[in-house]
Protein backbone atom coordinates (compact mmCIF):
# COMPACT_ATOMS: atom_id res chain seq x y z
CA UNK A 1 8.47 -6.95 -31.03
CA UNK A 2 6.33 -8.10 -33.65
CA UNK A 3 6.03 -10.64 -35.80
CA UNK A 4 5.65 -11.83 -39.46
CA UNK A 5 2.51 -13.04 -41.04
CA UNK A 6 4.76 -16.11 -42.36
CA UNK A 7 6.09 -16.97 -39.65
CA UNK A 8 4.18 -16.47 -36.66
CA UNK A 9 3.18 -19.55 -35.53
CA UNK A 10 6.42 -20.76 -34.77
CA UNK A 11 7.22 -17.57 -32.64
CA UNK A 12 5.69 -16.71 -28.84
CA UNK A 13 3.88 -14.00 -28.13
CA UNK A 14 4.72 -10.65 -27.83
CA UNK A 15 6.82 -9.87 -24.76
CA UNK A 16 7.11 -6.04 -24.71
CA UNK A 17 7.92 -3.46 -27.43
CA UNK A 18 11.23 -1.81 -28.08
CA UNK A 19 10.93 2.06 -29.55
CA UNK A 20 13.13 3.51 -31.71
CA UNK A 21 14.76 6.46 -30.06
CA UNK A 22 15.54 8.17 -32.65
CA UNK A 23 11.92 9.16 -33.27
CA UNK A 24 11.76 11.01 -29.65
CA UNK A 25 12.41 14.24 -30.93
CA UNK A 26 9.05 14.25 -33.44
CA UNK A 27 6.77 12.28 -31.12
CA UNK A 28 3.36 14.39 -29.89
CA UNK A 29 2.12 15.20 -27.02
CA UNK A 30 5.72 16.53 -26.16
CA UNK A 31 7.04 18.91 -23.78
CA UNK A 32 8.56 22.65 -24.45
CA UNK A 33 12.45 21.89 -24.72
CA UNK A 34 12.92 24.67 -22.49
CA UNK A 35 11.38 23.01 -19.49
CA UNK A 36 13.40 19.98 -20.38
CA UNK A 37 16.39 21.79 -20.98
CA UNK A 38 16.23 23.11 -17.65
CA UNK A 39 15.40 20.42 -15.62
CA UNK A 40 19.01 19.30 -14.12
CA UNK A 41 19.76 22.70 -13.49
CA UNK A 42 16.30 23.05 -11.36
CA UNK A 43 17.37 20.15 -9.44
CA UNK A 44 20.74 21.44 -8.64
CA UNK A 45 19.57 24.92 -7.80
CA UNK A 46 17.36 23.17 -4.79
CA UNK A 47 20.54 21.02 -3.90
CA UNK A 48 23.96 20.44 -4.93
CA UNK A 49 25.13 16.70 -6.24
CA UNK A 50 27.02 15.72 -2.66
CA UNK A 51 23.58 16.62 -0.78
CA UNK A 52 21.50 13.90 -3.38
CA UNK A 53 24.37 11.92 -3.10
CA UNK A 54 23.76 12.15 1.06
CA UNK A 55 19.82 12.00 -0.02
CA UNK A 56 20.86 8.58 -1.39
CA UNK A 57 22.49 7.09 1.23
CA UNK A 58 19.43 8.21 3.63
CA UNK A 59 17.59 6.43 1.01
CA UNK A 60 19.37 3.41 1.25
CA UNK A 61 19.42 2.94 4.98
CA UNK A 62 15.50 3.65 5.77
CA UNK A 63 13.68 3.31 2.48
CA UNK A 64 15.45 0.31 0.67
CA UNK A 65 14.91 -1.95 3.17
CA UNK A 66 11.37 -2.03 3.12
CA UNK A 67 10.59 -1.32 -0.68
CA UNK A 68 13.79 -2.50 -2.17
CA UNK A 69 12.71 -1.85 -5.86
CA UNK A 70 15.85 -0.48 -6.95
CA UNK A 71 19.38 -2.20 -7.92
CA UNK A 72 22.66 -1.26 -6.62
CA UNK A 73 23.88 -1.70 -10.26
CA UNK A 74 22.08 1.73 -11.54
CA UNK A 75 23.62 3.96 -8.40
CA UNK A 76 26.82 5.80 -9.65
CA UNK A 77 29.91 5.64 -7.73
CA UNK A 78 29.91 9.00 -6.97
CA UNK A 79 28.30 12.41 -6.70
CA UNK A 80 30.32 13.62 -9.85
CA UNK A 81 28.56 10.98 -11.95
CA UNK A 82 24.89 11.19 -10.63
CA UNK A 83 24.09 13.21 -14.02
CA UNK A 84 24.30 9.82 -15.14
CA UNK A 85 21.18 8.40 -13.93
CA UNK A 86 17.99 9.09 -15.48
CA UNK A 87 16.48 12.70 -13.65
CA UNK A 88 13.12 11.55 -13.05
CA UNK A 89 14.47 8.93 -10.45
CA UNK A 90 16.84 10.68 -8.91
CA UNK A 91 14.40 13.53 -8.43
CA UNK A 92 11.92 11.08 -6.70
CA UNK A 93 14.94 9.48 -4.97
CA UNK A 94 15.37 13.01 -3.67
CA UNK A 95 12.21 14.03 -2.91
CA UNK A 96 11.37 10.63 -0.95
CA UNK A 97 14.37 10.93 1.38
CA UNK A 98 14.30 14.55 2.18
CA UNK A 99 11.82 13.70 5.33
CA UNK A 100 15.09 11.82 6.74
CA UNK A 101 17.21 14.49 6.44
CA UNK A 102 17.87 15.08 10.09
CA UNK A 103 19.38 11.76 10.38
CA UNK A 104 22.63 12.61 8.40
CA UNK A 105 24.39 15.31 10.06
CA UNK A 106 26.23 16.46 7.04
CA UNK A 107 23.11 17.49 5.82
CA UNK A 108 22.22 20.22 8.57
CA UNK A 109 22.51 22.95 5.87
CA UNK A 110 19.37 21.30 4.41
CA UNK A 111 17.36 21.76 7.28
CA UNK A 112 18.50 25.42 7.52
CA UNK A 113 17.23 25.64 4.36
CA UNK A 114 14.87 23.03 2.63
CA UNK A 115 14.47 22.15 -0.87
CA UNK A 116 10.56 21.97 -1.82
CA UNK A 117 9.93 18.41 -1.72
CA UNK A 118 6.92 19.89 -4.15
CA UNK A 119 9.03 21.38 -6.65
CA UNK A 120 11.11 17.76 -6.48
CA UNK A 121 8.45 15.80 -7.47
CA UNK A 122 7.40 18.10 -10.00
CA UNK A 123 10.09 18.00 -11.51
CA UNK A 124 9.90 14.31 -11.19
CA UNK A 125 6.48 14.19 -12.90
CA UNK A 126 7.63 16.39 -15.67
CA UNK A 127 10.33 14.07 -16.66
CA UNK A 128 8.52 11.10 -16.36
CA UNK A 129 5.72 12.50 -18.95
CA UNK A 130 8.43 12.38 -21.45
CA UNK A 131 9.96 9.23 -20.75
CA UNK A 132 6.18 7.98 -21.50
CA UNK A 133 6.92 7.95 -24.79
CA UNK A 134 9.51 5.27 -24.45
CA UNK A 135 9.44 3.84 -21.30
CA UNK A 136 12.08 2.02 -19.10
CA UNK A 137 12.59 0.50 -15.37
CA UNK A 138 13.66 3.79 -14.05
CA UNK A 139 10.51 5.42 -15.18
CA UNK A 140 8.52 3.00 -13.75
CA UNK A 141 10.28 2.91 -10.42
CA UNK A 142 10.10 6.78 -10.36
CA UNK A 143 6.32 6.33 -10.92
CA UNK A 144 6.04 4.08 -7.66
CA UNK A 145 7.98 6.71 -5.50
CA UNK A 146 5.81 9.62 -6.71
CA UNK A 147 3.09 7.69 -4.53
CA UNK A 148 4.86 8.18 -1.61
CA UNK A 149 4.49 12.32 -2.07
CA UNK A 150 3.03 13.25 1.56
CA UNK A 151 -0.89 14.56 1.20
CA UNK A 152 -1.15 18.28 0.22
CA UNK A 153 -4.50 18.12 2.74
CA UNK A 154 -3.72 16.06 6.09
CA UNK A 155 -7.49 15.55 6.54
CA UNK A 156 -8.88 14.82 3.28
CA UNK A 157 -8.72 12.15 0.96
CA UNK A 158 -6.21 11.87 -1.95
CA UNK A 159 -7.52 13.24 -4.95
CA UNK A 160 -7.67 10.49 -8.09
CA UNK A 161 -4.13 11.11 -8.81
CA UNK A 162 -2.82 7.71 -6.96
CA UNK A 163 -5.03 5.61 -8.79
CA UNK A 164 -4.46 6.75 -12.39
CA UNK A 165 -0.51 6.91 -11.76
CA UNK A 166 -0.94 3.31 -10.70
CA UNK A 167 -2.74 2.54 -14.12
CA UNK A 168 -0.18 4.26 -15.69
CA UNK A 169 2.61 2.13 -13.96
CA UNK A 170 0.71 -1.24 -14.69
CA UNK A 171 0.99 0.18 -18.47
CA UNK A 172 4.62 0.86 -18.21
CA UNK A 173 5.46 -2.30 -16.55
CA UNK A 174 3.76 -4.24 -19.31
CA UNK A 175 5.42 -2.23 -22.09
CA UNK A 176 8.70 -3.16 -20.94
CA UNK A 177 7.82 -7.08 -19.99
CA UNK A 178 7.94 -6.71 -16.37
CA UNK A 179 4.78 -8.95 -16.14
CA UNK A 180 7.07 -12.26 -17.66
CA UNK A 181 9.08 -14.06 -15.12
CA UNK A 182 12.70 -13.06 -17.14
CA UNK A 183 14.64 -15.92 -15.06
CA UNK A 184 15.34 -17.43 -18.75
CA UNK A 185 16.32 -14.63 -20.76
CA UNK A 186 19.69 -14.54 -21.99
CA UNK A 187 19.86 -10.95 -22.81
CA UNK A 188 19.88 -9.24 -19.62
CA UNK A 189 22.31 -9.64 -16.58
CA UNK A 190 21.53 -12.00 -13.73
CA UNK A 191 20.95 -8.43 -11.70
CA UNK A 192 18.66 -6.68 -13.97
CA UNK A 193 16.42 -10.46 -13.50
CA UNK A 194 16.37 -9.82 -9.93
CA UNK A 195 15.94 -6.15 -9.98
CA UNK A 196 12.67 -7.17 -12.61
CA UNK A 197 11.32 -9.48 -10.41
CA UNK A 198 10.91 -7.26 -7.04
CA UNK A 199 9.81 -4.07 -9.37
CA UNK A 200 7.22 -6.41 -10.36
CA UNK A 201 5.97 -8.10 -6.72
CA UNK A 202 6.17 -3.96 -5.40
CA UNK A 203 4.46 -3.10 -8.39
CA UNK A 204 1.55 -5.65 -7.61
CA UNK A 205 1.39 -4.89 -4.25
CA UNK A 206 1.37 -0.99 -4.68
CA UNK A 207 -1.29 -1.67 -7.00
CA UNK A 208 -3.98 -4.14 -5.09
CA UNK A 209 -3.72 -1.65 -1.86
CA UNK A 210 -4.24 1.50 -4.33
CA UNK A 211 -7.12 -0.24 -5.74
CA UNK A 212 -8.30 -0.86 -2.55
CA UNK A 213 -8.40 2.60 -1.23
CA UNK A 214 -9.83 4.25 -3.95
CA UNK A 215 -12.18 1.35 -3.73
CA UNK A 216 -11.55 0.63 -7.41
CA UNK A 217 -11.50 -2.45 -9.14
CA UNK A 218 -7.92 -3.61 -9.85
CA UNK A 219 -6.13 -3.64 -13.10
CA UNK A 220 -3.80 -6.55 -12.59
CA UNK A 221 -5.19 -10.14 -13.09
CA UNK A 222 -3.50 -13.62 -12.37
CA UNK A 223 -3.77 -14.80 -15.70
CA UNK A 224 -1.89 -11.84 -17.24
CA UNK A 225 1.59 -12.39 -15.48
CA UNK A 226 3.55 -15.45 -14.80
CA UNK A 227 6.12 -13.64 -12.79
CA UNK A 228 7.28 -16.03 -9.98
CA UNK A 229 7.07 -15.15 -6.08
CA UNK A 230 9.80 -13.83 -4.73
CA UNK A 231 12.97 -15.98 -3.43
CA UNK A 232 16.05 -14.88 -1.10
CA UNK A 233 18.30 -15.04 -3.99
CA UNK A 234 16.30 -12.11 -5.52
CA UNK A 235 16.78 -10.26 -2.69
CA UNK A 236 20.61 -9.14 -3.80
CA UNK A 237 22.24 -6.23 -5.20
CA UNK A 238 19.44 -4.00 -3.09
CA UNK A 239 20.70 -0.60 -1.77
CA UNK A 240 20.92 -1.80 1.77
CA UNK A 241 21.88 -5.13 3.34
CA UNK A 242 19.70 -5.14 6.28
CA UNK A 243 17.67 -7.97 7.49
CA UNK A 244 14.34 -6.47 6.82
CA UNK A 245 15.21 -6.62 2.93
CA UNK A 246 15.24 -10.21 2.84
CA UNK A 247 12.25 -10.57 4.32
CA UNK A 248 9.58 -7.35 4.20
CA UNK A 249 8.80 -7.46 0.45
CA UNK A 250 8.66 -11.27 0.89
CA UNK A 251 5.79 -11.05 3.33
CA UNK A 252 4.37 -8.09 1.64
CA UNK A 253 3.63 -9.83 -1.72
CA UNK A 254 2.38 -12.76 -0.18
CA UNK A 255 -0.11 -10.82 2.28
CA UNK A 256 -0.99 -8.92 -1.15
CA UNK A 257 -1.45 -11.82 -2.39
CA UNK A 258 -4.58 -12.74 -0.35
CA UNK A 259 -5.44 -9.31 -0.28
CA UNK A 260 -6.07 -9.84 -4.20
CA UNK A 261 -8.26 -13.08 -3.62
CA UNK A 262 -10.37 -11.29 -1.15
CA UNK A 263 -11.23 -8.69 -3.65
CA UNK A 264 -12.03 -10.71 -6.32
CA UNK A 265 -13.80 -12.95 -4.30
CA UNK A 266 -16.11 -10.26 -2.21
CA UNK A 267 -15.29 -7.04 -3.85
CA UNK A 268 -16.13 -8.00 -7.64
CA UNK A 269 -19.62 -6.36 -8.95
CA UNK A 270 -20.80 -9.61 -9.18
CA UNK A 271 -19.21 -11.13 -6.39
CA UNK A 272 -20.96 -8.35 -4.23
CA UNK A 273 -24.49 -9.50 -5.68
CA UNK A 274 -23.78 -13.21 -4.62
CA UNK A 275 -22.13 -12.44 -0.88
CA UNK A 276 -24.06 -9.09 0.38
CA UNK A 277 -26.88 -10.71 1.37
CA UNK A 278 -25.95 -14.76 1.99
CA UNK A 279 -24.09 -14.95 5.67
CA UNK A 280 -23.51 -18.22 5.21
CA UNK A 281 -21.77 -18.19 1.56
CA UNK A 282 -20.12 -15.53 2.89
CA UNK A 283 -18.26 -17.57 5.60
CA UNK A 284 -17.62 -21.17 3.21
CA UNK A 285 -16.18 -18.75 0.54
CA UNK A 286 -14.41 -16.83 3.45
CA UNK A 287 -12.81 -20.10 5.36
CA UNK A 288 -9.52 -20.85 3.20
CA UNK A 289 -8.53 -17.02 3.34
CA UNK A 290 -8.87 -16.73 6.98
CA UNK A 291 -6.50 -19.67 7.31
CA UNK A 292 -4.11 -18.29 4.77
CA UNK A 293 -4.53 -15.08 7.29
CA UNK A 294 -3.47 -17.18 9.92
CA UNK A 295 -0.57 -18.98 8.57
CA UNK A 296 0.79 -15.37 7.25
CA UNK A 297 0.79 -14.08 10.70
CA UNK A 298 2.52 -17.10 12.44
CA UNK A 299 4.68 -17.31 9.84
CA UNK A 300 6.11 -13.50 10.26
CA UNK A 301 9.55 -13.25 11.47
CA UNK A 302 10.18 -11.68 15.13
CA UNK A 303 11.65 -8.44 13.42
CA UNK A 304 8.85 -8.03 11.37
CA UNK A 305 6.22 -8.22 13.97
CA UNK A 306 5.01 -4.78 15.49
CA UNK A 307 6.74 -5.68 19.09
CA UNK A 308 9.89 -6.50 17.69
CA UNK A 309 12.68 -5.33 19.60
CA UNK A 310 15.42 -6.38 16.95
CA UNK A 311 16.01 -2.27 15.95
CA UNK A 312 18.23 -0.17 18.38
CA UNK A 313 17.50 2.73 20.20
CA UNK A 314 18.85 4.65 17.47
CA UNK A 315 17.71 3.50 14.44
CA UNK A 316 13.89 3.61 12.82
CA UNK A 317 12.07 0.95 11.94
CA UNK A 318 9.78 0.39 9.19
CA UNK A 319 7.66 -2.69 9.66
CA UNK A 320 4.80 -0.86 10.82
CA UNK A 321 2.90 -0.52 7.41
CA UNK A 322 3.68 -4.27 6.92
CA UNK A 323 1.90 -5.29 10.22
CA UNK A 324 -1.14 -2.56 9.80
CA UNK A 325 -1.99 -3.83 6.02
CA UNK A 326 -1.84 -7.38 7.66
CA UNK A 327 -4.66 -5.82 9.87
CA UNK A 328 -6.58 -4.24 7.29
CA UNK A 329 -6.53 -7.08 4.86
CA UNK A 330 -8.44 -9.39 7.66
CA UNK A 331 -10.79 -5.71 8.12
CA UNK A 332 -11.62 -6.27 3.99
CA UNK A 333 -12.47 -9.80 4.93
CA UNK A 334 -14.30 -9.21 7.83
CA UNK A 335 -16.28 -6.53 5.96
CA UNK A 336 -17.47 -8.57 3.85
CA UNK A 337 -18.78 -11.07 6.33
CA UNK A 338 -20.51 -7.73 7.74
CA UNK A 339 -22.52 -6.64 5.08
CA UNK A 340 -25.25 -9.38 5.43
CA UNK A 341 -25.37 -8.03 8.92
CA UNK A 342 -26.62 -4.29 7.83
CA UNK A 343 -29.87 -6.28 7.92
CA UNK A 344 -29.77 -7.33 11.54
CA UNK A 345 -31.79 -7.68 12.77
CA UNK A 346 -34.12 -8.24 10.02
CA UNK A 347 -32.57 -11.11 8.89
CA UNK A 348 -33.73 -13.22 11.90
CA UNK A 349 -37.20 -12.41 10.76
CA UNK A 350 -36.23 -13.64 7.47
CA UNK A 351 -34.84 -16.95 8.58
CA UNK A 352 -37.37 -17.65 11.60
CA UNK A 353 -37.14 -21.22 10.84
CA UNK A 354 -33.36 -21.38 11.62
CA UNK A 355 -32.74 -18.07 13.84
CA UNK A 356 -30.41 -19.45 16.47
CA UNK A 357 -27.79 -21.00 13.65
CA UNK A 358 -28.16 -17.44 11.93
CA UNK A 359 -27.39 -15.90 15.50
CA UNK A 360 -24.22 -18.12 15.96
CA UNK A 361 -22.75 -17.25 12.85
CA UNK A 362 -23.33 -13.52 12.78
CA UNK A 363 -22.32 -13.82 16.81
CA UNK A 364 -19.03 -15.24 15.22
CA UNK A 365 -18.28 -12.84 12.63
CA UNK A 366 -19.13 -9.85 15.38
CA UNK A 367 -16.21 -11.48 17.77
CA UNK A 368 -13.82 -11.43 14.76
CA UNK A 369 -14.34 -8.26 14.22
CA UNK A 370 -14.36 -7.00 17.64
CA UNK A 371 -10.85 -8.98 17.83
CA UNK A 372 -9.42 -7.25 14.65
CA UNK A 373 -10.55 -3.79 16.37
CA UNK A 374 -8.90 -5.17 19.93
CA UNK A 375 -5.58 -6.16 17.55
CA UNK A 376 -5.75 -2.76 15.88
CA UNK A 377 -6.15 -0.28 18.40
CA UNK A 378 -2.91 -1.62 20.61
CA UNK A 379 -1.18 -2.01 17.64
CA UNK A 380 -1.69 1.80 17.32
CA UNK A 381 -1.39 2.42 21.42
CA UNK A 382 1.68 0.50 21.09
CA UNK A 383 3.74 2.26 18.01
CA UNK A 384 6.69 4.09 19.39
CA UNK A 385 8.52 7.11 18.04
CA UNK A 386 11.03 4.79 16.11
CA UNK A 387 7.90 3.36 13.77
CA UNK A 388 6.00 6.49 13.48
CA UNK A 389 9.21 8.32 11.49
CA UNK A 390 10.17 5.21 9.88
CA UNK A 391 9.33 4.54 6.29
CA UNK A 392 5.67 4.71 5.82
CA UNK A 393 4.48 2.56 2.59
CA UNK A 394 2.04 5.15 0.70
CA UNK A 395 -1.26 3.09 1.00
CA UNK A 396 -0.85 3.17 5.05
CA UNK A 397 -2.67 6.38 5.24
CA UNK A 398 -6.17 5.04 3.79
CA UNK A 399 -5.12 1.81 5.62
CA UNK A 400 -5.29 3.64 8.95
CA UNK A 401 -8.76 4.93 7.10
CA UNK A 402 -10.21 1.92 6.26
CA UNK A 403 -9.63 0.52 9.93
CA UNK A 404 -11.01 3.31 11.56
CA UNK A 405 -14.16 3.38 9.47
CA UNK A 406 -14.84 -0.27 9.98
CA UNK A 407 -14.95 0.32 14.29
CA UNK A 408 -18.04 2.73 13.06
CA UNK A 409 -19.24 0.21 10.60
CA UNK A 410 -19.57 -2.54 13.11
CA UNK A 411 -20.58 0.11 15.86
CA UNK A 412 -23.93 0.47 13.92
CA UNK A 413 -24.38 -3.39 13.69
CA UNK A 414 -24.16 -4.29 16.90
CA UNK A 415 -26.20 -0.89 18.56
CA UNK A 416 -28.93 -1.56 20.81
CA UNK A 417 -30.80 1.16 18.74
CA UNK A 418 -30.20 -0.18 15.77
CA UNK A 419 -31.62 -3.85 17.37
CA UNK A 420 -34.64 -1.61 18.53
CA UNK A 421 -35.88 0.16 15.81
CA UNK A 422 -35.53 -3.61 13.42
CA UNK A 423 -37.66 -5.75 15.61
CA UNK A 424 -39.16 -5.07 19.21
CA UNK A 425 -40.66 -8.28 19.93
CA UNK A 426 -39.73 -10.71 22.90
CA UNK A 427 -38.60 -13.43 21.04
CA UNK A 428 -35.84 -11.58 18.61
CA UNK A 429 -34.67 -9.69 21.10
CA UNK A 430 -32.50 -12.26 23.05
CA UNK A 431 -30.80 -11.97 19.21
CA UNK A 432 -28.74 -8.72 20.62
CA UNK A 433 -25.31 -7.94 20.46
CA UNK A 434 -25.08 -5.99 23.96
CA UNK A 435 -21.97 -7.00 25.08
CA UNK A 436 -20.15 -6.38 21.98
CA UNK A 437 -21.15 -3.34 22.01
CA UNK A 438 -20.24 -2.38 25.05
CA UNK A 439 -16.18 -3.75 24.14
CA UNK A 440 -16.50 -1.95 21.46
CA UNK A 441 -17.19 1.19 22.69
CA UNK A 442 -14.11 0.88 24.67
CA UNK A 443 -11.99 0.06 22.12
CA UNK A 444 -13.24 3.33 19.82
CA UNK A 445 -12.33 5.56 23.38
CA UNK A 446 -9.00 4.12 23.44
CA UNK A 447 -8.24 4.44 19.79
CA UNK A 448 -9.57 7.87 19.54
CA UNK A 449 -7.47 9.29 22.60
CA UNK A 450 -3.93 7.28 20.91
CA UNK A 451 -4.83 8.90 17.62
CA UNK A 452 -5.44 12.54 19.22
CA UNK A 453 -1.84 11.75 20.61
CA UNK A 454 -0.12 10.80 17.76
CA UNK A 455 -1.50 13.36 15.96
CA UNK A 456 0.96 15.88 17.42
CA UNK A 457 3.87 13.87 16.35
CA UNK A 458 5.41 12.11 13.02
CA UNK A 459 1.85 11.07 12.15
CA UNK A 460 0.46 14.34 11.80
CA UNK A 461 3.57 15.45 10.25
CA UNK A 462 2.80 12.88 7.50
CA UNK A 463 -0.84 12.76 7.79
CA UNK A 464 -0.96 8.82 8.82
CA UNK A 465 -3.82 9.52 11.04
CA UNK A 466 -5.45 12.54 10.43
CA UNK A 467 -7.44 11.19 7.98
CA UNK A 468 -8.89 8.26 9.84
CA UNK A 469 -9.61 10.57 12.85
CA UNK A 470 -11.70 12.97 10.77
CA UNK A 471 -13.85 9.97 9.26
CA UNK A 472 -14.77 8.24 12.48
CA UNK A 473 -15.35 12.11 14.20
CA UNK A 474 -17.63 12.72 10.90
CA UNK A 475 -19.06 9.25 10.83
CA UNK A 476 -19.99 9.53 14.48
CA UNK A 477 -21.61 12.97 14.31
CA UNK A 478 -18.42 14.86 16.80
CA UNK A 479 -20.52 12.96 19.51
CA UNK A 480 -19.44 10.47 22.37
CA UNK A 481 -19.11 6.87 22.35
């Protein structure tokens, strides 16, 4: 919406644009009608309405709870009327679900013969490059479920494609006014302000842990939304009514929420120039995120937490990725504090005035980490069957990455070659990290053997670990620890 020269000052700003639908049909770049001509009738030669309808319902009962981004309000009654709903989220409704499919025994036929989760989310992608053009929820929410496509390589990274489909979704959220707290607007239906305001908090959280991975500066600062953390009352008219909705997307858009500070506050360009190589900067500028670390994790509800016994012996449960990007954002934090370490032991030589108060703080930092790595290896010994083929939030498997990698990272620190070939002399030597690394090497044994384990199970299947186990074996030269 724009305004007049006249009369602008007395108007507010711009909240989002409205396009005239009528000039679809002549807009460029455009797609051949035939593909989108037959689009529905590639979906329902891969399945027939009941079996999305049954995709659906899978949907609902172990996706929803844990990313409930979409409204009860824009699911048809029934199958007959699913032709309804825009294709490009029902395809990626679809396409998300189909790894749930033995969990719905009217859906055997499925298994006897799969639809091509690949040709779903094609199809997905195709239809959401022409809803570009003019942009609504459903496009964006089909967006954030494309992430969740399982790696075409188990081993090797994701190719660029997450991170510019992210930009892309932080464009289409803005073009419709996601980023403005709608609890005011008179327009729109008390559901449709809910539904807005947890697109927006999974938006922001999808998009701070994508940035993250691809180790990519993010797109989405605090000054550009005024969109209002999320409340139980906005946690209605969700697909499913279990517990974990009320609370999940809570805790993940708080966590992201520090997540966000850390990387603006370490990961910047020029925050890395000011914190790489000043340990003690590091740790004042560190000190009010650790607490807020702190408080998050006391403050996590027993069916949240990763030895939660609230889910029954036949039913998954999804709280896993929650718990593991709790344990990565302290790793991004406790990276940070590293890098002034890469020096060590160097930089006792270049504080010899002061060495034993540079020793006690990079002695702390070391037990922090070596805690994190304690706290993420029997997280990982401790996941049962239940978590692994639960719902799996698409930045878990650079999560599982990014943990690994750091075990190596602070490996190197704390190796008595590494001490050796800095400094040799009598007096730096007592400035050694010995017993650390001895923990530590116990710690990589034990995660190693859990993740050669799990590999054979639901987190090869998906890739969770495959990934991290190939960077540490790489990063550690296929030797022994």
């Amino acid at each position: 919406m724009s305004e007049t020269e006249g009369n602008s000052r007395f108007l507010p700003p711009t909240v989002f644009g409205i396009t005239d639908h009528s000039l679809l049909e002549k807009v460029e770049p455009n797609l051949d009608p035939q593909l989108t001509d037959n689009a529905w009738p590639r979906l329902w030669a891969m399945m027939n309405p009941t079996e999305a309808w049954h995709l659906i319902k899978l949907y609902s009962r172990y996706v929803d709870p844990y990313f409930p981004i979409l409204s009860s309000h824009q699911i048809p009654s029934s199958p007959t009327e699913l032709s309804k709903m825009p294709l490009a989220l029902l395809s990626a409704i679809c396409a998300t679900s189909l790894q749930f499919v033995m969990y719905d025994d009217s859906l055997y036929t499925l298994l006897l013969n799969p639809p091509s989760g690949e040709q779903i989310y094609r199809l997905c992608w195709l239809c959401v490059s022409q809803e570009l053009h003019a942009p609504s929820l459903a496009t964006l929410q089909a967006c954030l479920l494309l992430q969740q496509r399982l790696p075409t390589n188990m081993y090797l990274s994701d190719t660029a494609f997450a991170w510019s489909l992210i930009s892309t979704s932080l464009a289409v959220a803005q073009t419709v006014g996601l980023h403005r707290d709608a609890g005011s607007w008179t327009s729109i239906p008390p559901w449709e302000k809910r539904l807005r305001r947890r697109l927006w908090w999974g938006l922001y959280a999808m998009e701070k842990w994508v940035a993250l991975a691809r180790g990519m500066p993010s797109h989405l600062c605090d000054d550009d939304y005024d969109v209002s953390m999320l409340k139980q009352e906005d946690i209605q008219d969700t697909l499913s009514d279990s517990p974990d909705t009320q609370s999940h997307i809570h805790h993940l858009a708080t966590l992201s929420t520090i997540l966000s500070d850390i990387q603006r506050s370490f990961y910047s360009v020029k925050a890395i120039g000011k914190t790489s190589n000043d340990l003690q900067y590091s740790l004042d500028l560190a000190r009010p995120m650790r607490v807020r670390l702190r408080d998050w994790r006391d403050n996590l509800p027993n069916n949240l937490s990763p030895t939660s016994n609230a889910v029954s012996g036949e039913d998954l449960d999804g709280n896993g990725s929650l718990y593991l990007s709790y344990i990565v954002t302290h790793v991004t934090l406790l990276r940070a504090l590293l890098r002034p370490l890469d020096q060590w032991p160097a930089l006792i030589k270049i504080h010899q005035e002061e060495p034993d108060a540079i020793y006690e703080g990079a002695k702390a930092v070391v037990k922090g980490a070596l805690l994190c790595v304690k706290e993420f290896v029997e997280f990982v010994e401790k996941l049962t069957g239940a978590q692994w083929n639960a719902f799996w939030h698409s930045w878990s498997r650079p999560n599982f990455a990014i943990a690994g990698s750091f075990m190596v990272h602070l490996l190197q620190i704390v190796s008595p070659s590494n001490q050796a070939e800095g400094e040799s002399r009598p007096e730096f030597l007592k400035y050694s990290f010995d017993a650390e690394h001895t923990e530590l090497q116990n710690w990589i044994r034990r995660w190693r053997w859990a993740t050669r384990i799990s590999a054979n199970g639901a987190a090869g299947v998906k890739g969770l670990t495959n990934l991290a186990f190939i960077k540490v074996e790489t990063l550690m030269g296929n030797g022994t620890v």
